[in-house]
C-alpha atoms as a PDB file:
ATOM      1  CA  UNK A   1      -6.355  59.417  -9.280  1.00  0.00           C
ATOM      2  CA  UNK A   2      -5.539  56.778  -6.684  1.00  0.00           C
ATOM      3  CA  UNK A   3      -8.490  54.761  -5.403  1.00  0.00           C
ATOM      4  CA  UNK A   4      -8.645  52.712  -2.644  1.00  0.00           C
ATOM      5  CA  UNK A   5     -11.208  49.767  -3.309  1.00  0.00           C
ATOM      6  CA  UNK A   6     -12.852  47.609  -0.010  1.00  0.00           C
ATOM      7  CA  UNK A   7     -12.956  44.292  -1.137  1.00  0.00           C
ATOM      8  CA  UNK A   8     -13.123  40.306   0.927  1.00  0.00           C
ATOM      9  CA  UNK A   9     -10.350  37.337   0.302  1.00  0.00           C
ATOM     10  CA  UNK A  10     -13.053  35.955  -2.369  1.00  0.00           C
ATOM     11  CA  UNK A  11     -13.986  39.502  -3.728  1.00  0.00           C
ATOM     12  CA  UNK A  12     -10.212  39.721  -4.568  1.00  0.00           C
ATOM     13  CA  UNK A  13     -10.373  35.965  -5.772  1.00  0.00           C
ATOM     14  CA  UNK A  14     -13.409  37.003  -8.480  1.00  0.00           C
ATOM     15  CA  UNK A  15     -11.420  40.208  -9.600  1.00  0.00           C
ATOM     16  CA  UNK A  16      -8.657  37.648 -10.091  1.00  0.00           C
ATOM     17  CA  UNK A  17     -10.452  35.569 -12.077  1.00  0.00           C
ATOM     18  CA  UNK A  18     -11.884  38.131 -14.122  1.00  0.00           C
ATOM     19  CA  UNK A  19      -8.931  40.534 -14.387  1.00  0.00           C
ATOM     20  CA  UNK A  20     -11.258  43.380 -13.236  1.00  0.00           C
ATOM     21  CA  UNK A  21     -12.782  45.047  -9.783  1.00  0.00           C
ATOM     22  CA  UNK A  22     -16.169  45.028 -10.250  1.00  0.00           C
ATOM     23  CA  UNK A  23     -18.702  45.751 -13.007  1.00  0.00           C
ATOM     24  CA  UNK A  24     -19.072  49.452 -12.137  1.00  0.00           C
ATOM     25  CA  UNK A  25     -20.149  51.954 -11.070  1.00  0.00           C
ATOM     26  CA  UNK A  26     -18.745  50.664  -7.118  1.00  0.00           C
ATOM     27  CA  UNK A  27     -17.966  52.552  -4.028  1.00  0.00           C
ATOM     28  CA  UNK A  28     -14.179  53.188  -3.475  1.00  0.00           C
ATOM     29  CA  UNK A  29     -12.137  55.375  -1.496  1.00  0.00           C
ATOM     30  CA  UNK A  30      -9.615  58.469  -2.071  1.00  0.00           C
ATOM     31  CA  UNK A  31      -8.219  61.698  -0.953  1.00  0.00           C
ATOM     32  CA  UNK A  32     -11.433  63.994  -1.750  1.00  0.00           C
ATOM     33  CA  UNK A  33     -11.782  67.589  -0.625  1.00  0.00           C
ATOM     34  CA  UNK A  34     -13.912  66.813   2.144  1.00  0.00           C
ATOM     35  CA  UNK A  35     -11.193  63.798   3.398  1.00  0.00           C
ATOM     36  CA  UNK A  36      -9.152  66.910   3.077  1.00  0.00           C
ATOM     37  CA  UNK A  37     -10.720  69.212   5.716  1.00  0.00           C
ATOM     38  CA  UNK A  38     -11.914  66.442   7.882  1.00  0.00           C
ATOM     39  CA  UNK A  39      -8.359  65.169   8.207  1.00  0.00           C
ATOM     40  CA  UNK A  40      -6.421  68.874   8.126  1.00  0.00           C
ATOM     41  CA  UNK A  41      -3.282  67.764   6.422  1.00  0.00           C
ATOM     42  CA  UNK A  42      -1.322  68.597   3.863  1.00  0.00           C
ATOM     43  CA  UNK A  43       0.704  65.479   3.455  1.00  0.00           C
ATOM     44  CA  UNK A  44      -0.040  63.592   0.383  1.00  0.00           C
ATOM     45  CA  UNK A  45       0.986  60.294   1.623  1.00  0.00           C
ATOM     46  CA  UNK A  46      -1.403  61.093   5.161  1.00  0.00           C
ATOM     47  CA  UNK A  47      -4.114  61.834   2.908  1.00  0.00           C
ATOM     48  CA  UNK A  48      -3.582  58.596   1.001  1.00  0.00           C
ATOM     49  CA  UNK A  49      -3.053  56.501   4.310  1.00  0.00           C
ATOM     50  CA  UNK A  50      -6.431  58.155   5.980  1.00  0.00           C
ATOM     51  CA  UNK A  51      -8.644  57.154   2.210  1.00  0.00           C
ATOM     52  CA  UNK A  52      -7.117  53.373   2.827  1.00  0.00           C
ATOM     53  CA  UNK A  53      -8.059  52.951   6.147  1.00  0.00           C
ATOM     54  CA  UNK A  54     -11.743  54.666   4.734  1.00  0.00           C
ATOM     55  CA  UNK A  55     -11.444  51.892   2.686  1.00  0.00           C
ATOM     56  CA  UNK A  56     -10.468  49.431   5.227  1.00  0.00           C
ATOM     57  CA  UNK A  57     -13.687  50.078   7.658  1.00  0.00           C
ATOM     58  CA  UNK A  58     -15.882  49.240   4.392  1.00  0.00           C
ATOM     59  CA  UNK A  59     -13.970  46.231   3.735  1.00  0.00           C
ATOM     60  CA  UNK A  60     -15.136  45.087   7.035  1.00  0.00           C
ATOM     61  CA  UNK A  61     -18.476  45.804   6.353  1.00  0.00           C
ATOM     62  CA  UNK A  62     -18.389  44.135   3.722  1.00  0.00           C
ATOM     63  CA  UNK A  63     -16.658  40.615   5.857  1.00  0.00           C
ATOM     64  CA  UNK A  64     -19.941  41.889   8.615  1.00  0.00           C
ATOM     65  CA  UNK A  65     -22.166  40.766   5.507  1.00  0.00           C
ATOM     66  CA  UNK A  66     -20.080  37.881   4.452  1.00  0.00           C
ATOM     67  CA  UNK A  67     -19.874  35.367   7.200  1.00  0.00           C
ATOM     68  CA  UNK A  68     -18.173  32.781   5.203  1.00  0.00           C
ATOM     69  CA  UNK A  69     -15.504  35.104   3.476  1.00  0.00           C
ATOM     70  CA  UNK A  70     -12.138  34.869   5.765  1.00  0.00           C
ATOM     71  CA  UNK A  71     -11.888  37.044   8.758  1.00  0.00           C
ATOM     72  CA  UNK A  72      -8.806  39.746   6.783  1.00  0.00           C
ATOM     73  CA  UNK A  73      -9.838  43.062   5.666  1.00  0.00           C
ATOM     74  CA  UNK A  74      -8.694  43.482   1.772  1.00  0.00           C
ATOM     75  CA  UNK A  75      -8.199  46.917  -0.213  1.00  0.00           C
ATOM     76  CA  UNK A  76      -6.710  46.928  -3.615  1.00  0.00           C
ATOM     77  CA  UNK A  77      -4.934  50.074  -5.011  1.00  0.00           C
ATOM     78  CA  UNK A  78      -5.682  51.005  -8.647  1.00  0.00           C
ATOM     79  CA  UNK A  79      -5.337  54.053 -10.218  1.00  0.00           C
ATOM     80  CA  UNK A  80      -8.225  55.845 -12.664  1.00  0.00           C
ATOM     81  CA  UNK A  81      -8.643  58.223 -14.911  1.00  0.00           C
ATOM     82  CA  UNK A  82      -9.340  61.699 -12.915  1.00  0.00           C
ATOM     83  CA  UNK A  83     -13.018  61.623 -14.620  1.00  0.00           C
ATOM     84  CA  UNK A  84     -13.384  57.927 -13.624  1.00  0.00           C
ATOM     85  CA  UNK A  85     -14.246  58.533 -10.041  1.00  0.00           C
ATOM     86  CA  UNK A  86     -16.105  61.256  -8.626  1.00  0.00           C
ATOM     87  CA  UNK A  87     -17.539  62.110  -5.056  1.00  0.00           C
ATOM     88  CA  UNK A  88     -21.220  63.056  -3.963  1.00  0.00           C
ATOM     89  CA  UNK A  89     -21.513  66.645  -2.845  1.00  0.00           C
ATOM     90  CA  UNK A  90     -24.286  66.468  -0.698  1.00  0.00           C
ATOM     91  CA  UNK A  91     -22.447  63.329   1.002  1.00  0.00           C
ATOM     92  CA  UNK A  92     -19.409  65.074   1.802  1.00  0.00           C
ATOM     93  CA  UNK A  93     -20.032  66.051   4.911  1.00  0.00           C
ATOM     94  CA  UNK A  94     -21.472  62.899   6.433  1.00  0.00           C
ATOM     95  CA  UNK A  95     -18.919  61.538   8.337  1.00  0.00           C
ATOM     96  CA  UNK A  96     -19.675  57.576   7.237  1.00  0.00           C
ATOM     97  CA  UNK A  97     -18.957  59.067   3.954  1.00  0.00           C
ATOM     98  CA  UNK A  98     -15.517  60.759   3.914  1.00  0.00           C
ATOM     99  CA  UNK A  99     -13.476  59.825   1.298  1.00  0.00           C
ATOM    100  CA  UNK A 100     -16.065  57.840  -0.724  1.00  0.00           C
ATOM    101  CA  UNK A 101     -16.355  57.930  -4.543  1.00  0.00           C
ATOM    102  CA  UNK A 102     -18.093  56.072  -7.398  1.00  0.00           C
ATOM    103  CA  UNK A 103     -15.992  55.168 -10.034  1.00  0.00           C
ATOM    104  CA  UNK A 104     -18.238  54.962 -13.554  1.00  0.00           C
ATOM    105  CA  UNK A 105     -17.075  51.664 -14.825  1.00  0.00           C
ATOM    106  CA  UNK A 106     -15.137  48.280 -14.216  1.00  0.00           C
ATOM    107  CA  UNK A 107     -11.713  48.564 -13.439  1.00  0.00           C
ATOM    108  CA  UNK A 108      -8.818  46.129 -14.971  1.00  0.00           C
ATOM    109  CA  UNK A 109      -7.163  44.318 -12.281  1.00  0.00           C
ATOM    110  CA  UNK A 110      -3.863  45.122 -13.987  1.00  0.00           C
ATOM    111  CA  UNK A 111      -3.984  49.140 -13.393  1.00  0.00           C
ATOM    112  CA  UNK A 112      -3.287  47.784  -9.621  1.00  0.00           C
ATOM    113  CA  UNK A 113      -0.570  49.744  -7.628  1.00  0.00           C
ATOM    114  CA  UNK A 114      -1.041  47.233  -4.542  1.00  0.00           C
ATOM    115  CA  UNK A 115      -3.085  45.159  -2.659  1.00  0.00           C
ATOM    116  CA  UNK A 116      -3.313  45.256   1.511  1.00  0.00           C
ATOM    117  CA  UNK A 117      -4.202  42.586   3.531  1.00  0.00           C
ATOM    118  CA  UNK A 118      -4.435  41.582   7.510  1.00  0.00           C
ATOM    119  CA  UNK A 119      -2.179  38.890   8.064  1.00  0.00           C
ATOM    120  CA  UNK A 120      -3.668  35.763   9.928  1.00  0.00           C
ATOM    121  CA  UNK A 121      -2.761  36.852  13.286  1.00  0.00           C
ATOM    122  CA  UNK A 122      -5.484  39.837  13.037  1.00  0.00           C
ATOM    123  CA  UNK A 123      -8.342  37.263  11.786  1.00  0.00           C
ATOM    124  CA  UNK A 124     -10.055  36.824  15.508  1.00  0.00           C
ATOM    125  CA  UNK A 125      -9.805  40.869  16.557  1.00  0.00           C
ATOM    126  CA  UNK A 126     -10.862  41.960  12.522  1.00  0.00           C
ATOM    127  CA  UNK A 127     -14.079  38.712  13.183  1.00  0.00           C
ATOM    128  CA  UNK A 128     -14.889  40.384  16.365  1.00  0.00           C
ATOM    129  CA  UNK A 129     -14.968  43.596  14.700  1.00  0.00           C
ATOM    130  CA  UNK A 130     -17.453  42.371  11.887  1.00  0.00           C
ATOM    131  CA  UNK A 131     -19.808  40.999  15.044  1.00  0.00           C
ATOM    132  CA  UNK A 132     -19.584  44.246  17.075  1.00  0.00           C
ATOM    133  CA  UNK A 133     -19.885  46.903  13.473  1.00  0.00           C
ATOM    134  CA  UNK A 134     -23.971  46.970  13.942  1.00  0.00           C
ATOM    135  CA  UNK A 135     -23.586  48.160  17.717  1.00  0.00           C
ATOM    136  CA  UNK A 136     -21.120  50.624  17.017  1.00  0.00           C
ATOM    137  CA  UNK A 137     -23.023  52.161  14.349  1.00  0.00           C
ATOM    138  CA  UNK A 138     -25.854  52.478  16.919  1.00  0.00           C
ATOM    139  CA  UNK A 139     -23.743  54.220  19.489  1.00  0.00           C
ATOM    140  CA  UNK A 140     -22.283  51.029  21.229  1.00  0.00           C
ATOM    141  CA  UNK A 141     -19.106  52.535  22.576  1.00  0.00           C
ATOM    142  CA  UNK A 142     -18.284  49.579  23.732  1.00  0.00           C
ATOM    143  CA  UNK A 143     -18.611  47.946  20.509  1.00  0.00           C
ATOM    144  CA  UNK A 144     -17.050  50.816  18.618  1.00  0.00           C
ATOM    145  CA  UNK A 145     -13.938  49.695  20.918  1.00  0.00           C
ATOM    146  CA  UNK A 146     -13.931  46.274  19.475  1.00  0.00           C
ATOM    147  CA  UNK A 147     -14.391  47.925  16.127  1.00  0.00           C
ATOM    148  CA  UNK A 148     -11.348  50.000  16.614  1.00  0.00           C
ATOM    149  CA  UNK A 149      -9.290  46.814  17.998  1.00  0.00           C
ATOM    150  CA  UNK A 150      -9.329  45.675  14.120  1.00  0.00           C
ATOM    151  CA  UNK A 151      -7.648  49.218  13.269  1.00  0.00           C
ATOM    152  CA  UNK A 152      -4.907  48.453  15.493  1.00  0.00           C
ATOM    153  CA  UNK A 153      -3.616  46.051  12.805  1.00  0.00           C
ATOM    154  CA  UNK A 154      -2.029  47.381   9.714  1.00  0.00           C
ATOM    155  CA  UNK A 155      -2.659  45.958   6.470  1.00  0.00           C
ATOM    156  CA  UNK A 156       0.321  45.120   4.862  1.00  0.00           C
ATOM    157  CA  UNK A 157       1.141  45.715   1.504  1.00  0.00           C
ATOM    158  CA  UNK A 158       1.285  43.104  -1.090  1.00  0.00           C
ATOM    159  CA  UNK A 159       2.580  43.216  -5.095  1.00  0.00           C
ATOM    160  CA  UNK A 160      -0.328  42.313  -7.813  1.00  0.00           C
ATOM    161  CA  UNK A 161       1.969  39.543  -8.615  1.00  0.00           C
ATOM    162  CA  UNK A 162       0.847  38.211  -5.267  1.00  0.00           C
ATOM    163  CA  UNK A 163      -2.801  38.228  -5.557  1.00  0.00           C
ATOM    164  CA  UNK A 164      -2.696  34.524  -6.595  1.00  0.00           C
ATOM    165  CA  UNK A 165      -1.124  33.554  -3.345  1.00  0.00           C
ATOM    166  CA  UNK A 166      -3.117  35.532  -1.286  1.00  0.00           C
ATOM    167  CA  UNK A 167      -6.240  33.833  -2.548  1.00  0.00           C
ATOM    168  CA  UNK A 168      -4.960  30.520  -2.879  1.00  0.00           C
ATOM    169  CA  UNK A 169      -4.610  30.422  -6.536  1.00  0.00           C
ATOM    170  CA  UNK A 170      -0.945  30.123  -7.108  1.00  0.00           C
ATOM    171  CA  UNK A 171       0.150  27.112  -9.194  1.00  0.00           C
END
């Protein structure tokens, strides 16, 4: 199963370091049944593209609670063992949860497909994204249009071989 895990520049940089995303269980994303029906497609590669940018929105979550982490929204590919990761029933249907799974353990940083990453450019909309997240939760719309001014940048896709460059590790 392909997973698609919300992570910061240095949250990338300690997987690095570690060779492995997270000491488990952790929240990631994927095409679940309820992604499914919420999203009404039958295209694989859709599905896939609608859990990553699930996983994107919690990556900037996670920048919203990380003031010092650089302004780029991070999601690392890695595929698990079908049993590995498994979705809540009961949150299913929540809308803030479509897509979301827990996968049971750590995660070696080698069974990455891909990482994505904003480029620089996107740093000051994806920053004013982080600011405006709380307000748009609580019905800003406003705010939920700032939000959605960080989706208008695609996260491009990077090879693991990259990771050290990315996080300003490279030799």
């Amino acid at each position: 199963m392909r997973v698609y895990v919300p992570l910061t520049l240095p949250g990338l940089a300690e997987a690095y370091k570690t060779g492995e995303l997270a000491g488990g269980p952790f929240v990631a994303y994927a095409v679940t049944p309820a992604l499914r029906e919420w999203y009404l497609s039958d295209d694989i590669e859709e599905l896939e593209y609608a859990a990553l940018n699930r996983a994107a929105l919690a990556s900037l979550r996670l920048l919203a609670a990380d003031p010092r982490a650089a302004r780029r929204r991070v999601v690392v590919a890695v595929d698990v063992p079908d049993g590995a990761a498994s979705a809540d029933p009961d949150r299913g249907l929540d809308p803030a949860a479509l897509g979301e799974v827990r996968v049971a353990g750590a995660v070696a940083l080698a069974k990455a497909a891909a990482v994505h990453v904003d480029l620089e450019d996107a740093e000051a909309d994806v920053a004013a994204a982080a600011t405006a997240l709380e307000a748009a939760d609580g019905g800003d719309d406003d705010a939920q249009f700032v939000v959605d001014g960080a989706e208008d940048h695609e996260l491009l896709w990077y090879a693991t071989q990259e990771i050290p460059h990315l996080v300003g590790l490279a030799d």
